[in-house]
Protein backbone atom coordinates (compact mmCIF):
# COMPACT_ATOMS: atom_id res chain seq x y z
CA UNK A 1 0.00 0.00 0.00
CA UNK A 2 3.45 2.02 0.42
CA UNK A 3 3.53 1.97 -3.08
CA UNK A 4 0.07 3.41 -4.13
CA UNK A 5 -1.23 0.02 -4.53
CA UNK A 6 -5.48 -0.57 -4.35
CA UNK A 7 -6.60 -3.78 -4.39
CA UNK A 8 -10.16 -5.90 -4.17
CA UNK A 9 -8.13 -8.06 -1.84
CA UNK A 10 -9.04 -11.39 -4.09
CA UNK A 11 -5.55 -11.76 -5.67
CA UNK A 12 -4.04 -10.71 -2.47
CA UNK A 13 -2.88 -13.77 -0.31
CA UNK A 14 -1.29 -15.18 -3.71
CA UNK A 15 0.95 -12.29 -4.00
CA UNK A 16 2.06 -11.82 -0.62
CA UNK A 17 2.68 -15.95 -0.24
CA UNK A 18 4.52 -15.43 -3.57
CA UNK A 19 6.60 -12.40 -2.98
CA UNK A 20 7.59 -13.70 0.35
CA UNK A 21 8.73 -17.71 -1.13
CA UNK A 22 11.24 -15.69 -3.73
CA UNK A 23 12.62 -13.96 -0.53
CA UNK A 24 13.30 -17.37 1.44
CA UNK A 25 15.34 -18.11 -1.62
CA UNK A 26 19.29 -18.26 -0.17
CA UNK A 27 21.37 -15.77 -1.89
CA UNK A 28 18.49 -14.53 -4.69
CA UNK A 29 19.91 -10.89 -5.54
CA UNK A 30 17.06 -8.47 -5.29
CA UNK A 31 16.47 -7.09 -8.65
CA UNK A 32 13.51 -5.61 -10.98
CA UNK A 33 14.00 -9.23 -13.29
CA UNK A 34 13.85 -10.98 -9.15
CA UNK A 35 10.14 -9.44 -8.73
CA UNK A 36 8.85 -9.99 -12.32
CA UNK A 37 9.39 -13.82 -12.00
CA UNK A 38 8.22 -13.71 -8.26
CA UNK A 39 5.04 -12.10 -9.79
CA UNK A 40 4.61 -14.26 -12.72
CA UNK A 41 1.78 -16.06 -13.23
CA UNK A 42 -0.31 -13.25 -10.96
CA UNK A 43 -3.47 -11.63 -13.16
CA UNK A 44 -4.35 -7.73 -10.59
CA UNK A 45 -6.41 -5.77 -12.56
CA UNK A 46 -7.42 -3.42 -9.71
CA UNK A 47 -3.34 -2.20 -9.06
CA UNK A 48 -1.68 -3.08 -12.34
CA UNK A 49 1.72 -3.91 -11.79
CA UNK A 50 3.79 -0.73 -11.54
CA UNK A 51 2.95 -0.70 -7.90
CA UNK A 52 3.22 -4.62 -7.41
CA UNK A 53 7.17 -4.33 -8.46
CA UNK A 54 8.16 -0.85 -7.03
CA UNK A 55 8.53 -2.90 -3.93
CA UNK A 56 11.79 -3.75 -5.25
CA UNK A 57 13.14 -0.41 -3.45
CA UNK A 58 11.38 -1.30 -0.27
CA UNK A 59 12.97 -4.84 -0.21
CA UNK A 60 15.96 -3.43 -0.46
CA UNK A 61 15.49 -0.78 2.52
CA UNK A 62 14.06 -3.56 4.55
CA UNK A 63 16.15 -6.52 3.98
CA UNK A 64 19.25 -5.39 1.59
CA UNK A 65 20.43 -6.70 -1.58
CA UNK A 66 20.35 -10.26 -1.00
CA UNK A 67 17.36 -12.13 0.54
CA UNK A 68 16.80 -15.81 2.33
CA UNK A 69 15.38 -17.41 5.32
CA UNK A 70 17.39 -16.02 8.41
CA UNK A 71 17.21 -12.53 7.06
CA UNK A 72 13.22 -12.48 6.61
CA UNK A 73 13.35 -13.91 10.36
CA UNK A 74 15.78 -11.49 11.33
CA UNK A 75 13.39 -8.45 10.24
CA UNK A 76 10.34 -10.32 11.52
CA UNK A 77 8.93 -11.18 8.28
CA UNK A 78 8.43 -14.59 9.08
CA UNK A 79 8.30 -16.76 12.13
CA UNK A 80 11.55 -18.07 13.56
CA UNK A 81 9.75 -21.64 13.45
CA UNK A 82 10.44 -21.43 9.27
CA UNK A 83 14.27 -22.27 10.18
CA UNK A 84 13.24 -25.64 11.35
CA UNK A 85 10.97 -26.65 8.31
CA UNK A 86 13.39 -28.57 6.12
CA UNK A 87 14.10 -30.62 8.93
CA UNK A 88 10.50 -31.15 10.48
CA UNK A 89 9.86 -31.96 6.76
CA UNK A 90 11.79 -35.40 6.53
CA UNK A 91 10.38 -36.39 9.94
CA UNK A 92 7.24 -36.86 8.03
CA UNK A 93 6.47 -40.80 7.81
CA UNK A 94 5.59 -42.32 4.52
CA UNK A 95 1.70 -42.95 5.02
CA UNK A 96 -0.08 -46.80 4.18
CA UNK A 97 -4.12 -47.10 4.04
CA UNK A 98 -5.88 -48.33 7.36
CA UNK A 99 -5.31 -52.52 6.57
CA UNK A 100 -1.59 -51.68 5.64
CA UNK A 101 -1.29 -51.59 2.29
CA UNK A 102 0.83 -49.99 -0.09
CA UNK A 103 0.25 -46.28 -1.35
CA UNK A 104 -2.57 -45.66 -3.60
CA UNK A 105 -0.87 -42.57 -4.80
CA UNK A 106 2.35 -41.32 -5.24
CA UNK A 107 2.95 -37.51 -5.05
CA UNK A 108 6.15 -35.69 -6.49
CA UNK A 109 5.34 -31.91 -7.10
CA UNK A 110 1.30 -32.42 -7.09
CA UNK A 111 0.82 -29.37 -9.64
CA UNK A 112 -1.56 -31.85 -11.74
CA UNK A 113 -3.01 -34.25 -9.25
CA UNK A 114 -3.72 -31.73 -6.64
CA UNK A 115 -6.25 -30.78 -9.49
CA UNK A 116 -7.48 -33.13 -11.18
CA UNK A 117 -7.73 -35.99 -8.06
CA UNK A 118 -7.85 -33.43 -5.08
CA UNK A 119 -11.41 -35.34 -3.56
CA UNK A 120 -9.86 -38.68 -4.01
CA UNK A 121 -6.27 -37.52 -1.83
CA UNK A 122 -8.12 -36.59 1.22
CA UNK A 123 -9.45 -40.17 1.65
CA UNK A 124 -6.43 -42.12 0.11
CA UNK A 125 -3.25 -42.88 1.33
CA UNK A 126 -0.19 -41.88 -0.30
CA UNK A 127 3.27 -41.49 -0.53
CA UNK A 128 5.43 -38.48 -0.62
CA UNK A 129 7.98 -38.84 -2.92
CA UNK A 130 9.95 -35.76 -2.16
CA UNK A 131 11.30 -38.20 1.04
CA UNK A 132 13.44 -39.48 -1.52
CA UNK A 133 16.16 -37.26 -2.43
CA UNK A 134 18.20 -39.38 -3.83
CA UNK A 135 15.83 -38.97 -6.72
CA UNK A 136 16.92 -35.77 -7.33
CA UNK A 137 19.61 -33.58 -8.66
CA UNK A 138 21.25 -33.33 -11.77
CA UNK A 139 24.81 -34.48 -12.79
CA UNK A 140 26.72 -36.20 -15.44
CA UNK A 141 27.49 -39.61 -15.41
CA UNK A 142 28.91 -42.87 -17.81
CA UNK A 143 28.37 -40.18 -20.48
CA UNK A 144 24.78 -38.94 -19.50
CA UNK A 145 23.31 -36.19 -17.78
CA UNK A 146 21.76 -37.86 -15.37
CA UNK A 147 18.41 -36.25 -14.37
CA UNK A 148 16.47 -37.48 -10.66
CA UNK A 149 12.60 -37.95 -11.56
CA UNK A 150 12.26 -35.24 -8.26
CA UNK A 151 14.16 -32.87 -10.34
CA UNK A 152 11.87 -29.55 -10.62
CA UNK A 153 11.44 -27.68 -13.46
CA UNK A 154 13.27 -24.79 -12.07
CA UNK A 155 15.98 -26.68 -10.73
CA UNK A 156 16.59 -28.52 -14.10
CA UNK A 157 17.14 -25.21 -16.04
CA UNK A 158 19.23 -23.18 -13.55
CA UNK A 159 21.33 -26.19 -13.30
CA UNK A 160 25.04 -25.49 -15.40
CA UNK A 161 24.93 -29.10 -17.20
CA UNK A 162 21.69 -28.24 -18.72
CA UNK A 163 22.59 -24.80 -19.66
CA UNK A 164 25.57 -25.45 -21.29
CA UNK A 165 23.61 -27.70 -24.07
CA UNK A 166 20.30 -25.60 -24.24
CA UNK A 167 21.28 -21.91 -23.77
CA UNK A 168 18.11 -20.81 -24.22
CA UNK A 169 16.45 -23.01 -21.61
CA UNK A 170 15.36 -20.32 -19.47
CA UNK A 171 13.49 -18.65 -22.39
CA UNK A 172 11.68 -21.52 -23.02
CA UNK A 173 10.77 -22.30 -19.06
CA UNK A 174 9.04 -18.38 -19.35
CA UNK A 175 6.97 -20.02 -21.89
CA UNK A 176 5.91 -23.49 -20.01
CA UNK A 177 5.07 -22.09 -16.35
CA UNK A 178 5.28 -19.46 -14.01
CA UNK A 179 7.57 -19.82 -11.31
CA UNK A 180 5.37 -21.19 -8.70
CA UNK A 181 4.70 -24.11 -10.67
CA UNK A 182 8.48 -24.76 -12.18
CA UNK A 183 9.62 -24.68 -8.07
CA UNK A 184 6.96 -27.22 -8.11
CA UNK A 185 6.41 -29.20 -10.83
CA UNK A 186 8.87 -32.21 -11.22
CA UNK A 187 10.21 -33.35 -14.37
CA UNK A 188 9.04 -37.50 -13.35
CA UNK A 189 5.33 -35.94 -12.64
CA UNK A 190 5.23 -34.14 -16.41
CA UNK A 191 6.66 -37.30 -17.78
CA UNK A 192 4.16 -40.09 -15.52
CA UNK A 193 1.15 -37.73 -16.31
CA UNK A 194 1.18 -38.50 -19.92
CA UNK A 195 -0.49 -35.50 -21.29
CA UNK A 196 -0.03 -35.25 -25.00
CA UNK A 197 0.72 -31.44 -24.71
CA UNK A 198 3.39 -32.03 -21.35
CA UNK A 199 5.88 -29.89 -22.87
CA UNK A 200 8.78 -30.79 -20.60
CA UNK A 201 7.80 -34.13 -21.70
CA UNK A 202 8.00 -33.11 -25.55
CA UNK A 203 11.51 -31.49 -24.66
CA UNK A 204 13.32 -34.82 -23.35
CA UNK A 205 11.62 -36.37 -25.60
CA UNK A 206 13.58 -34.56 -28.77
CA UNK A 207 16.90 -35.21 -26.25
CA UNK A 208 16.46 -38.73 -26.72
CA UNK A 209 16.36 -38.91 -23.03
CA UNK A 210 15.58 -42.70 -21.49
CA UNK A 211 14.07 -43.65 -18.53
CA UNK A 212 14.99 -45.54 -15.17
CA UNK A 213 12.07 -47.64 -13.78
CA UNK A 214 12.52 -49.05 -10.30
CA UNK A 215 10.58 -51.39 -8.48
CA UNK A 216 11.31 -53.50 -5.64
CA UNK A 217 13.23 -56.39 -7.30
CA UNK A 218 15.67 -54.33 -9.84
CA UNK A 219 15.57 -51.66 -12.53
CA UNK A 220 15.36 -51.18 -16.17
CA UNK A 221 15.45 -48.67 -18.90
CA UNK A 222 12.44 -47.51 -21.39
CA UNK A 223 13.56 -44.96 -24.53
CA UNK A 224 11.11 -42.16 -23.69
CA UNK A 225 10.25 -41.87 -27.32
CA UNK A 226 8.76 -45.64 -26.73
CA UNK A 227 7.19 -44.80 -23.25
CA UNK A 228 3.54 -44.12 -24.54
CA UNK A 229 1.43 -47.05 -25.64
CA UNK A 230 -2.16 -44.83 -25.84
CA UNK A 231 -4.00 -42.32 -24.41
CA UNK A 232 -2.94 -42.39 -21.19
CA UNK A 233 -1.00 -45.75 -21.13
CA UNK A 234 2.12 -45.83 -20.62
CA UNK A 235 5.22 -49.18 -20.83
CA UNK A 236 5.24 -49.01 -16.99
CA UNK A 237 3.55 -51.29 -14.30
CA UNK A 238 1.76 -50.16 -10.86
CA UNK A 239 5.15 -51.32 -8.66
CA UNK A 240 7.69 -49.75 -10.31
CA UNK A 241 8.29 -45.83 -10.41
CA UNK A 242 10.35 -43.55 -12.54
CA UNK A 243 13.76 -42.63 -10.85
CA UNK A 244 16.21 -40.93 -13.54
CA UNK A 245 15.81 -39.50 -17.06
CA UNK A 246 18.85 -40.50 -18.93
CA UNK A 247 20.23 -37.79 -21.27
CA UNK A 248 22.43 -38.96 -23.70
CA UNK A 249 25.61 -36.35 -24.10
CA UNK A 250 25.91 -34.19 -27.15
CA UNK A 251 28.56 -33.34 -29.95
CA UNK A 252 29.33 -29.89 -30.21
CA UNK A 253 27.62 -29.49 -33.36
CA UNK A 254 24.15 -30.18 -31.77
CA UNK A 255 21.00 -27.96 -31.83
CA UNK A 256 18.42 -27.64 -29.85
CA UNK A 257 14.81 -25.43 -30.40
CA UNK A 258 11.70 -25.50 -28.77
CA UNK A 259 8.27 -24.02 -29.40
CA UNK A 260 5.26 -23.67 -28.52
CA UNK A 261 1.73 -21.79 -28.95
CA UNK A 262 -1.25 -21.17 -26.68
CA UNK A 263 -4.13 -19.10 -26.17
CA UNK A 264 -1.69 -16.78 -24.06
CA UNK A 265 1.25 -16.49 -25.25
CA UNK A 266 3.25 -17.54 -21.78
CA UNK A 267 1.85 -19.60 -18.90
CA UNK A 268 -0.33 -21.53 -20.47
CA UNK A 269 -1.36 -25.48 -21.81
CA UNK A 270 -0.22 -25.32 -25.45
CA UNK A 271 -2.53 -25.93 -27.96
CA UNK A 272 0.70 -27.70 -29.70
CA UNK A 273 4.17 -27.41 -28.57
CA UNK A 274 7.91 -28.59 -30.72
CA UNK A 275 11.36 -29.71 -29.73
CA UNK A 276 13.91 -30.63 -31.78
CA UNK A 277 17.68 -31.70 -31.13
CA UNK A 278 19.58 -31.48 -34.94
CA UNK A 279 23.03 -32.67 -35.07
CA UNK A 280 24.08 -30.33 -38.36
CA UNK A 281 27.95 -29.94 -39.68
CA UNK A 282 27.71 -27.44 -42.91
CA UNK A 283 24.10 -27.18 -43.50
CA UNK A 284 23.98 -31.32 -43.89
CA UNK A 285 21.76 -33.12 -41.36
CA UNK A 286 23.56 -35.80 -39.49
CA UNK A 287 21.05 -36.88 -36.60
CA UNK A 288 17.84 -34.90 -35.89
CA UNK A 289 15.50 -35.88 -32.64
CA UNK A 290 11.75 -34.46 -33.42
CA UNK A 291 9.08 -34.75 -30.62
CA UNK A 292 5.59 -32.96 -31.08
CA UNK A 293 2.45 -31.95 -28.76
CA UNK A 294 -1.41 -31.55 -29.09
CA UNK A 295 -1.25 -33.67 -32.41
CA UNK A 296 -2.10 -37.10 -31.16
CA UNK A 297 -3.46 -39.13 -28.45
CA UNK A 298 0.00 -38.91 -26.57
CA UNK A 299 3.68 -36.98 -26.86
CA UNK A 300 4.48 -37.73 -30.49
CA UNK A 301 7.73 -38.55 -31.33
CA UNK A 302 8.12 -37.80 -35.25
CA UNK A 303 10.42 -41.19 -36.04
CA UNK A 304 9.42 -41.54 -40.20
CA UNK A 305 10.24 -37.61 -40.24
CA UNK A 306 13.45 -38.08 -38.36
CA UNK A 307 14.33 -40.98 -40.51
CA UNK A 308 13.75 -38.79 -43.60
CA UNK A 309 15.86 -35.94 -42.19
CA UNK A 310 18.78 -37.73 -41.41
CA UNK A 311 22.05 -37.53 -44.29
CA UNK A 312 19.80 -34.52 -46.15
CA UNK A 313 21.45 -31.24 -46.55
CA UNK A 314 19.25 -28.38 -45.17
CA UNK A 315 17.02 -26.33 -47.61
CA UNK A 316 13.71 -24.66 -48.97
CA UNK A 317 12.87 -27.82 -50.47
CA UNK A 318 13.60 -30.24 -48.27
CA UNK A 319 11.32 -28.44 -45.29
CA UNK A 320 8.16 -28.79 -47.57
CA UNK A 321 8.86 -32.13 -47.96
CA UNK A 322 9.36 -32.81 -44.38
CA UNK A 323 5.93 -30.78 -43.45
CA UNK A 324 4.26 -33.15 -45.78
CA UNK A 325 5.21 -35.47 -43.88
CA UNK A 326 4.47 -35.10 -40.94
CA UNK A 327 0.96 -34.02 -41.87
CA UNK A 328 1.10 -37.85 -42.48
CA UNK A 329 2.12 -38.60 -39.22
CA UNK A 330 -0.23 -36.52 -36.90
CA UNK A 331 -3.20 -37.07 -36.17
CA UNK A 332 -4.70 -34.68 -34.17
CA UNK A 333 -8.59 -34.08 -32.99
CA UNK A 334 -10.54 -31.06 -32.17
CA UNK A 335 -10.68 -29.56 -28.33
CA UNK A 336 -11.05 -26.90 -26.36
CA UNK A 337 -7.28 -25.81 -27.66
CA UNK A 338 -8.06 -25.82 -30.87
CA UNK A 339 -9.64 -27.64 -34.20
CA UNK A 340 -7.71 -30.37 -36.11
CA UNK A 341 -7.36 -28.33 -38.86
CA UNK A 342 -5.92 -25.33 -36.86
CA UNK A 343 -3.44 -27.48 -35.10
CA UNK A 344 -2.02 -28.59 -38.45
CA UNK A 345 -1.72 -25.63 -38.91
CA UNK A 346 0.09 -25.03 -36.13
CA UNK A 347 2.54 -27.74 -36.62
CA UNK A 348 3.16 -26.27 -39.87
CA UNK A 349 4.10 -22.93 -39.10
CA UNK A 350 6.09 -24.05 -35.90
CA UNK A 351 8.43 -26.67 -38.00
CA UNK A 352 9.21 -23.65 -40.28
CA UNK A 353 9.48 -21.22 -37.43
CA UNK A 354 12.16 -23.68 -35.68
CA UNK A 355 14.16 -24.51 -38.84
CA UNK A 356 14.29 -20.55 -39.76
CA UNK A 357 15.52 -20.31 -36.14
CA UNK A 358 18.18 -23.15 -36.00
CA UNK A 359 19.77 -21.87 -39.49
CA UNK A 360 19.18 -18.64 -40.22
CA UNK A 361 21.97 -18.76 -42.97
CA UNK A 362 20.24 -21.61 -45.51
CA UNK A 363 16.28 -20.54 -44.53
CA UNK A 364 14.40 -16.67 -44.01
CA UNK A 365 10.94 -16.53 -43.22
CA UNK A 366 10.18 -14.45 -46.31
CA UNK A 367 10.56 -17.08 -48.35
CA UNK A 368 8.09 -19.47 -46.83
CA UNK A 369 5.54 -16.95 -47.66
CA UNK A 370 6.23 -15.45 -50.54
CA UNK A 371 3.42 -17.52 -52.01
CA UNK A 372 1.67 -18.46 -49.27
């Protein structure tokens, strides 16, 4: 209210719980860019947001430039009893159902199932995943990344291993969530979910990434681009639970692009989303990965247009032929995102979007539309 702020109140809570998560961050500098992504995902029509991040200033009075736990305490932002939490946390026990049985469900971040079974929770038992960190984390290993199913969204693309092959990771993660959900969201939930528009799921699926399935008598790995049998049905059985995503490691002449389109243009479900991984030495294809979103009953992996691509060299041409394609290979239906015919589209304009993106020197946009 410092600020000139007037609010209805109904967005309130959010922002406050919000703002004060991004300060319990350790170390976060406190920056114009540090409020923004605090704030993202937040709709206040009564304020507008000049006022929301002019409290950039007033963090800084009140706290300094750097933020965390001890120094919100310190101030009396928050109760002393938050320095205890993490700790409190893992004394929680893994719960069974009343005749001892196993857990129903198993919980990682929760973004989806909260949702979509938040009746069913309250009167099943479950187990909490995040006990398990050893399920999380990211390092490289035997010539992978290797990727814990706990992972979060957030914590995948800040991590250096990750940035070093997709530099513009964090562009993309603006796209897919705000940052309530990517502190929350896991990268084993997006994957187990099995929507056909998960597009963290569309990502490591065009990185060729395989999976690590555990149960209690031994492991095994699944090629993600194989993981989805149908609608819903995925090369997994009720005992055994995705540990580690298995990223294969790259040659340095290895692209990656992803894109996406929604209703909004960030923060939103995509109507259809694209990845792609090219492996490209002078303007000639050696290896491409292709994955693809909202165009069929699950997370489409474009193998007869990847086979085709492979040993071409790069040009006007060859990208019609490859649309073609995978107009073949889709098969999308018409939803609430969006009719079949506007998600082909979709597809259509994103494959020529990404290609103009990845080589710039063999494609233009102009081009593609000169007649079109």
């Amino acid at each position: 209210m410092e600020e000139g702020a007037t609010q209805c109140g109904f967005c309130t809570p959010g922002i406050v719980v919000s703002l004060t998560a991004a300060l319990m961050e350790e170390e976060s500098d406190i920056s114009k860019d540090f409020v923004s992504r605090a704030l993202s995902g937040h709709l206040c029509r009564c304020t507008g947001y000049r006022s929301l991040k002019a409290c950039e200033s007033h963090f800084k009075e009140s706290i300094g430039k750097r933020s965390g736990v001890n120094a919100l305490i310190d101030m009396g932002g928050i109760p002393n009893y938050f320095r205890d939490i993490p700790s409190r946390l893992k004394k929680i026990p893994s719960l069974t159902s009343p005749n001892g049985s196993a857990e129903h469900f198993f919980i990682a971040g929760g973004t989806d199932i909260y949702i979509q079974e938040g009746d069913i929770l309250r009167k099943s038992s479950v187990g909490i995943l995040n006990l398990n960190p050893e399920i999380k984390g990211v390092s490289r290993k035997n010539g992978h990344i290797q990727v814990g199913s706990l992972t979060t969204f957030e914590e995948f693309a800040a991590h250096p291993e990750i940035t070093d092959i997709i530099p513009d990771i964090e562009k993309y993660m603006f796209l897919i969530a705000s940052w309530q959900i990517r502190t929350r969201a896991t990268l084993g939930g997006n994957i187990i979910n099995a929507s056909p528009i998960g597009d963290m799921t569309i990502l490591l699926m065009a990185l060729d990434s395989l999976l690590v399935l555990q149960n209690g008598t031994g492991s095994r790995k699944v090629p993600l681009t194989s993981f989805y049998k149908g609608y819903k049905q995925l090369d997994k059985t009720d005992s055994e639970i995705l540990t580690e995503i298995l990223i294969p490691s790259f040659s340095p002449d290895t692209k990656i692009h992803f894109e996406k389109i929604s209703k909004r243009k960030c923060l939103d479900i995509a109507s259809v989303n694209l990845a792609l991984k090219v492996v490209e030495k002078n303007n000639f294809i050696k290896d491409i990965c292709m994955a693809a979103g909202g165009v069929a009953p699950v997370p489409l992996y474009l193998e007869k247009t990847c086979k085709f691509l492979k040993d071409q060299t790069i040009s006007k041409d060859l990208l019609y032929d490859t649309i073609a394609l995978i107009q073949e290979e889709i098969s999308p239906i018409t939803d609430i995102r969006g009719s079949k015919d506007y998600k082909r589209l979709l597809i259509h304009q994103l494959v020529i979007k990404s290609f103009v993106n990845l080589f710039p020197n063999r494609l233009s946009i102009e081009e593609f539309y000169e007649k079109h």
